[in-house]
Protein backbone atom coordinates (compact mmCIF):
# COMPACT_ATOMS: atom_id res chain seq x y z
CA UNK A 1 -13.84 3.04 -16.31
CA UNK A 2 -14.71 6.75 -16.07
CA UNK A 3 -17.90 5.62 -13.51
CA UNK A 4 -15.46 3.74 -11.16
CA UNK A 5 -14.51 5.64 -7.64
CA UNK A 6 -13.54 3.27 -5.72
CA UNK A 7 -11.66 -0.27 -5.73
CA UNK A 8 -11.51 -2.89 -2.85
CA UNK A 9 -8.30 -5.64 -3.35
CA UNK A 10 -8.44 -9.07 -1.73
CA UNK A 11 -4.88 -9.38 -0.44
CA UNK A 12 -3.59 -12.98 -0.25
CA UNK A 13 -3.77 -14.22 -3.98
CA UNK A 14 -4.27 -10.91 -5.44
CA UNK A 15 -2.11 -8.20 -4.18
CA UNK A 16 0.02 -10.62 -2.03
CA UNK A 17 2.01 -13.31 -4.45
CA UNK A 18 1.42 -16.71 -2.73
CA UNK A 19 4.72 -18.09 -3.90
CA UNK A 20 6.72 -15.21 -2.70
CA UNK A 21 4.18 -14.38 -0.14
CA UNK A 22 4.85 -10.13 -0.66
CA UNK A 23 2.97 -7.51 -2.73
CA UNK A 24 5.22 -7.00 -5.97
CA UNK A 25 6.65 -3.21 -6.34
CA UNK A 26 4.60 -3.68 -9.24
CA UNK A 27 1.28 -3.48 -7.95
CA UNK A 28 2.82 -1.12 -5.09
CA UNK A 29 2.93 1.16 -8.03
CA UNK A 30 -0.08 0.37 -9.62
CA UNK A 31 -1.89 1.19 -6.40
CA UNK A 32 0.20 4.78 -5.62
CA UNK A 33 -0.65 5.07 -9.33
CA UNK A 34 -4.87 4.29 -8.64
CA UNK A 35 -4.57 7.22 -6.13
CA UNK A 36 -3.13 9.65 -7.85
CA UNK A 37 -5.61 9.29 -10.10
CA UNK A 38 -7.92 9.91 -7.69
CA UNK A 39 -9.52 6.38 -7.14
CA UNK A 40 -10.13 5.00 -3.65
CA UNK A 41 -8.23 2.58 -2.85
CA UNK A 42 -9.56 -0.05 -0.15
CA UNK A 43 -8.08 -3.24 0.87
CA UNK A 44 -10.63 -6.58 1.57
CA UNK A 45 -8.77 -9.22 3.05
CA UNK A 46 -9.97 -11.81 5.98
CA UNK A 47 -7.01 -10.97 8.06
CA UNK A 48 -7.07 -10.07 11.22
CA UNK A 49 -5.97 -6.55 11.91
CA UNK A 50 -3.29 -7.72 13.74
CA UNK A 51 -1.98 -9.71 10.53
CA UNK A 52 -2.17 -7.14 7.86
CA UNK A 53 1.28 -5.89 6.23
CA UNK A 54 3.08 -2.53 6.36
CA UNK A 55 1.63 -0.75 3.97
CA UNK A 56 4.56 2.24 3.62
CA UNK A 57 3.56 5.52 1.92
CA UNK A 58 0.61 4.19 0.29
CA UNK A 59 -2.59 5.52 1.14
CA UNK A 60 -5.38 3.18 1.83
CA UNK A 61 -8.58 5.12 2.04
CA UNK A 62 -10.05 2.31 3.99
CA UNK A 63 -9.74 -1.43 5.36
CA UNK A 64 -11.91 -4.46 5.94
CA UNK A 65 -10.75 -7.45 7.86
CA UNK A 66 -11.78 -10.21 9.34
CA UNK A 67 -13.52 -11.31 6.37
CA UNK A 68 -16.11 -8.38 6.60
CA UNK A 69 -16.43 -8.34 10.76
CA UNK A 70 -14.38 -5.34 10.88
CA UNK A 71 -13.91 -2.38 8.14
CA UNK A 72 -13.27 1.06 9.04
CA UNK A 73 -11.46 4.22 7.42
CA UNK A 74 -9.13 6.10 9.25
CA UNK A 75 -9.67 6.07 12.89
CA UNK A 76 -13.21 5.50 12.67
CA UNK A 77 -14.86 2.41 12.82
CA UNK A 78 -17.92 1.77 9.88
CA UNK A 79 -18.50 -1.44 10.80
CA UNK A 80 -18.09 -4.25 13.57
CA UNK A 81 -19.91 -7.15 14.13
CA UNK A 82 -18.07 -9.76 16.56
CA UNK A 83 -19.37 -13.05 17.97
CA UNK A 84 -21.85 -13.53 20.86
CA UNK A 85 -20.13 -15.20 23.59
CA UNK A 86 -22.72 -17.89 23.06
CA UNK A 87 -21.40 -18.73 19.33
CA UNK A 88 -17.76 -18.74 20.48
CA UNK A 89 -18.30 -20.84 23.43
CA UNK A 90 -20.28 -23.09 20.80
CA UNK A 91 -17.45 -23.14 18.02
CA UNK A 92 -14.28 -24.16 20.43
CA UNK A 93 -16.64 -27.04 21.78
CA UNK A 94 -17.44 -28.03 18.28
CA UNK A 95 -13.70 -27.84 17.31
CA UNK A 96 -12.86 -29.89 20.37
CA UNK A 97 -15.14 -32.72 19.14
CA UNK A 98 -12.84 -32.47 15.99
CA UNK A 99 -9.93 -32.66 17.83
CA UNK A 100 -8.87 -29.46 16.54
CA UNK A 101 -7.23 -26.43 18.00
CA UNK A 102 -8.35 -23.24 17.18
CA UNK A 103 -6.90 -19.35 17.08
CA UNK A 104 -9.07 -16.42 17.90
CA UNK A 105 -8.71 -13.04 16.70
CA UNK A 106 -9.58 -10.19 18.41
CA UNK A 107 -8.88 -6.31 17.00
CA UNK A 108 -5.32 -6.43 18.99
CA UNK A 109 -4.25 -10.12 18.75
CA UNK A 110 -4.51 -13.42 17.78
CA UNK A 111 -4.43 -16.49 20.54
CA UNK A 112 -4.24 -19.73 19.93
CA UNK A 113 -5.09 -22.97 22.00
CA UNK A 114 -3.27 -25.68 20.49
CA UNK A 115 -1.05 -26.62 17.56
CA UNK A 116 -1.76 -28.68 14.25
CA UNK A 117 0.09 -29.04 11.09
CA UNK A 118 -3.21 -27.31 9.14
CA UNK A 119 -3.49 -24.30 11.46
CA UNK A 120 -0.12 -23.77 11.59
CA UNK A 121 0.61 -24.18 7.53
CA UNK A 122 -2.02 -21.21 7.82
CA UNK A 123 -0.44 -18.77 9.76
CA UNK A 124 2.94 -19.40 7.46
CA UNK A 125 0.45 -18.23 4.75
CA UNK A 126 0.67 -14.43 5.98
CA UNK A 127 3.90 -15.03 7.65
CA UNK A 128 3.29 -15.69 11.15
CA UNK A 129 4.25 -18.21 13.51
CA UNK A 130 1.17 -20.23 15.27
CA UNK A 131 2.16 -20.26 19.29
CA UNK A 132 0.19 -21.60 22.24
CA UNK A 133 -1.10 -18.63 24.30
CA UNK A 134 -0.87 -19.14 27.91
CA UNK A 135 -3.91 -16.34 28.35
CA UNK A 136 -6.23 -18.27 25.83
CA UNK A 137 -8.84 -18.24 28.36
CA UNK A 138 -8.81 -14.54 29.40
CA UNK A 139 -8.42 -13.73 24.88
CA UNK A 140 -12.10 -15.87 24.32
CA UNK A 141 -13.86 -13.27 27.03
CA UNK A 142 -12.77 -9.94 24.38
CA UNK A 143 -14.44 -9.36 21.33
CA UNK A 144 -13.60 -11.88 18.75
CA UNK A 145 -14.31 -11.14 15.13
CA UNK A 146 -12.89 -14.27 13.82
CA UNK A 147 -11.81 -18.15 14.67
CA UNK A 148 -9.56 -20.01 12.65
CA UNK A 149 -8.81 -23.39 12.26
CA UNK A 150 -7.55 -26.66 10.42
CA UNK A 151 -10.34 -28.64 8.30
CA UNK A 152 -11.53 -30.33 5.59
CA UNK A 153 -15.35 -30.00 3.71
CA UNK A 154 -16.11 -33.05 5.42
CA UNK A 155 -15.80 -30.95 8.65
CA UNK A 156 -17.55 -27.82 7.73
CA UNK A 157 -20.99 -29.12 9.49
CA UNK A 158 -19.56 -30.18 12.58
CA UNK A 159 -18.05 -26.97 13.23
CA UNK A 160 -21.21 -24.73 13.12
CA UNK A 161 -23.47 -27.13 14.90
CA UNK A 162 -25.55 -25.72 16.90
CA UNK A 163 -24.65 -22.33 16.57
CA UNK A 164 -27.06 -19.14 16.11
CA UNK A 165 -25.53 -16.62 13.67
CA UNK A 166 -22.08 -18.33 12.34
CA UNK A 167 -20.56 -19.26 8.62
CA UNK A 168 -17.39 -19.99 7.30
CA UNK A 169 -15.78 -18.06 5.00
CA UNK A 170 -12.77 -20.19 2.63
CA UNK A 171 -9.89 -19.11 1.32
CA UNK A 172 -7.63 -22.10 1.62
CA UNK A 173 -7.68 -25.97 0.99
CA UNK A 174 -6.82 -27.14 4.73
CA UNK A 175 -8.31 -23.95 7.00
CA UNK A 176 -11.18 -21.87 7.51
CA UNK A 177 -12.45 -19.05 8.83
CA UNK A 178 -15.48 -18.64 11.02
CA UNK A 179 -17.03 -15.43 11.12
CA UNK A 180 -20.51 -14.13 12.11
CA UNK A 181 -23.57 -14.57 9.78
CA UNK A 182 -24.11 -10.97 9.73
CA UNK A 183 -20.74 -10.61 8.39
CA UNK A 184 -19.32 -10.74 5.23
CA UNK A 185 -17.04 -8.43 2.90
CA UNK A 186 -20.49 -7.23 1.07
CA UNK A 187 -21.87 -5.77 4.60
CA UNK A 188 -18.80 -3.90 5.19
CA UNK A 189 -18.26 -2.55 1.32
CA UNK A 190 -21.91 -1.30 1.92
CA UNK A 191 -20.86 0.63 5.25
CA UNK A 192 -17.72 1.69 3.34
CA UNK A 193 -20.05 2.90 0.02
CA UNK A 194 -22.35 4.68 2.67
CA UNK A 195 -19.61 6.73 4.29
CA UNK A 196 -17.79 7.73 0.91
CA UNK A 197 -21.58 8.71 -0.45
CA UNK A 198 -21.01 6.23 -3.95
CA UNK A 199 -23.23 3.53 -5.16
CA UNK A 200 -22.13 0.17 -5.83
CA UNK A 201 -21.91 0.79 -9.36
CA UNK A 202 -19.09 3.38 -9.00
CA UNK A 203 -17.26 0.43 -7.24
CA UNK A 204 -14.72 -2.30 -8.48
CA UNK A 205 -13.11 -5.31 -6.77
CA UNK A 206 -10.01 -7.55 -7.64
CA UNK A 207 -10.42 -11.48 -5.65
CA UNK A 208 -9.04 -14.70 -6.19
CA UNK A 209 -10.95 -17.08 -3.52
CA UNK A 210 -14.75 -18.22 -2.13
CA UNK A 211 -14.34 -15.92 0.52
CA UNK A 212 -14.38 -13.07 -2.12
CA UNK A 213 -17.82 -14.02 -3.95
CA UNK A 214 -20.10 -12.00 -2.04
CA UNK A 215 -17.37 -9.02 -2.80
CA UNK A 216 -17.09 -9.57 -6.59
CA UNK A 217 -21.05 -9.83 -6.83
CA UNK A 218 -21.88 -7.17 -4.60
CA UNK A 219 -20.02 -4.13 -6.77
CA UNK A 220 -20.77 -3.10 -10.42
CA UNK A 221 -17.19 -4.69 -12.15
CA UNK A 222 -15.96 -7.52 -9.79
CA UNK A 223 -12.93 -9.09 -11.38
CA UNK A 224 -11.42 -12.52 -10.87
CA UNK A 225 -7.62 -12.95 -10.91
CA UNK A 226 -6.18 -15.40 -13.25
CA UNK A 227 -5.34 -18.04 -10.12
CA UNK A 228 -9.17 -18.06 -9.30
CA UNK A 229 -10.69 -21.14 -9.18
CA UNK A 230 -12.94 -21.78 -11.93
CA UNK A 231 -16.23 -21.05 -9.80
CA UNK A 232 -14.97 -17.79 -8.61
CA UNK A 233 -14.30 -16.77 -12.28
CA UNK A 234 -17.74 -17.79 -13.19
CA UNK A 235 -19.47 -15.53 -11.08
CA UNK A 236 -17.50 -12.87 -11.99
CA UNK A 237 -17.91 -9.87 -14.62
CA UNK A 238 -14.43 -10.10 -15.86
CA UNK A 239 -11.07 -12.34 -15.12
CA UNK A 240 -7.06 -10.49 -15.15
CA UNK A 241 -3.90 -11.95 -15.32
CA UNK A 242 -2.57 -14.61 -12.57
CA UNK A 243 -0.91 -13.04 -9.22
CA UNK A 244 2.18 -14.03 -10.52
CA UNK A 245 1.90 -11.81 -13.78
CA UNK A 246 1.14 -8.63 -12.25
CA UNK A 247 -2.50 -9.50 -13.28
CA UNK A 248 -3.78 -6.12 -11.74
CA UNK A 249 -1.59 -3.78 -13.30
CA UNK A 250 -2.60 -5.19 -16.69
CA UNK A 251 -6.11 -4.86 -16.17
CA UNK A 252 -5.94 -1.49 -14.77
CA UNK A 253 -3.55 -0.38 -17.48
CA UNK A 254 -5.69 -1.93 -20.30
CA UNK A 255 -8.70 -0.45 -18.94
CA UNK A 256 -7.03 3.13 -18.92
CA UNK A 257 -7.37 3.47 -15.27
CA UNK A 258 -3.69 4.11 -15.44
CA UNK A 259 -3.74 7.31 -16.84
């Protein structure tokens, strides 16, 4: 793995245990371990900012979130692509028609309009608690980088009728997120490649979910985690262990990336 510089982690399913719902002090170590090495060490998740863990003493060279809407290293922002107001505006009507509430995330906050058992179950996912915001109408008027909301496939057209530039991007059985078209966790690894001056082929990724295709096939080594489904492991170069069995400091120790 001498080529590799950099490596972008998925969080929930990969670094974050879904049972337990925490990043082991296992792969804590295993990424402390990646930098001293001298690896870069990103994290890909489609949180919102405003959902993403303490990290501690580790060093993240850089973060995308928002399932590729937002990435930046440091202070300074690489990438940001947020909704027109036009597509927003669009996608609450369209969840309306579905009876559905919906949250919106901007880069500070999330807001939420209503309350169903699906949304909710998916903010107990990363450990929040869904709550109605009285300001919902002055949150949809900021930049939002990402909706969220309860449904099943048989939903998935309704909720981007009509709209100009807007996909979904899955992760879970009974939510999805809606991001941009010109989104995506490939854009922002190429804004992220561009500022660190590497190629894709220096670059590795760890995912678990659909939402972390377009990551595993856009770098040289994309690796599935054992708790993939099967079609994510098909598309990818190489599979690790499950969440639950450290599956990424095997890999990385197998591979000698441990030292």
């Amino acid at each position: 793995m001498d080529h590799v510089k950099i490596v972008f982690f998925d969080m929930d399913g990969t670094l974050v245990d879904p049972a337990t719902r925490l990043i082991s002090d296992k792969t804590f170590e295993t990424l402390r371990a990646l930098h001293r090495r001298g690896y870069l060490v990103c994290i890909a998740t489609g949180r919102p900012t405003a959902s993403l863990p303490d990290f501690g003493d580790l060093h993240i060279d850089a973060f995308i979130t928002f399932n590729g809407s937002l990435c930046y290293a440091g202070n300074q922002i690489l990438h940001s692509s947020p909704f027109s107001r036009e597509d927003v505006k669009q996608v609450l009507e369209n969840a309306g028609t579905l009876g559905r509430p919906v949250s919106v995330a901007t880069r500070s906050r999330l807001a939420a309009n209503g309350i169903d058992k699906d949304l909710s179950d998916y903010y107990g996912v990363v450990n929040r608690v869904l709550t109605v915001a009285e300001d919902f109408g002055h949150a949809v008027q900021e930049d939002i980088y990402q909706i969220m909301l309860g449904a099943y496939p048989e939903e998935y057209d309704v909720i981007v009728r009509n709209t100009k530039a807007v996909k979904l991007a899955l992760s879970w059985e009974r939510a999805v997120d809606v991001i941009p078209s010109y989104s995506g966790k490939g854009a922002s690894i190429s804004k992220i490649l561009d500022h660190f001056a590497l190629d894709a082929s220096q670059a590795m990724a760890f995912g678990d979910s659909y939402n972390d295709i377009e990551m595993l096939q856009y770098v040289g080594k994309g690796i599935a985690m054992g708790n993939a489904p099967e079609a994510v492991k098909e598309i990818a170069d190489d599979v690790c262990g499950h969440v639950s069995k450290e599956g990424i400091y095997f890999y990385c120790l197998e591979h000698g990336m441990l030292g």
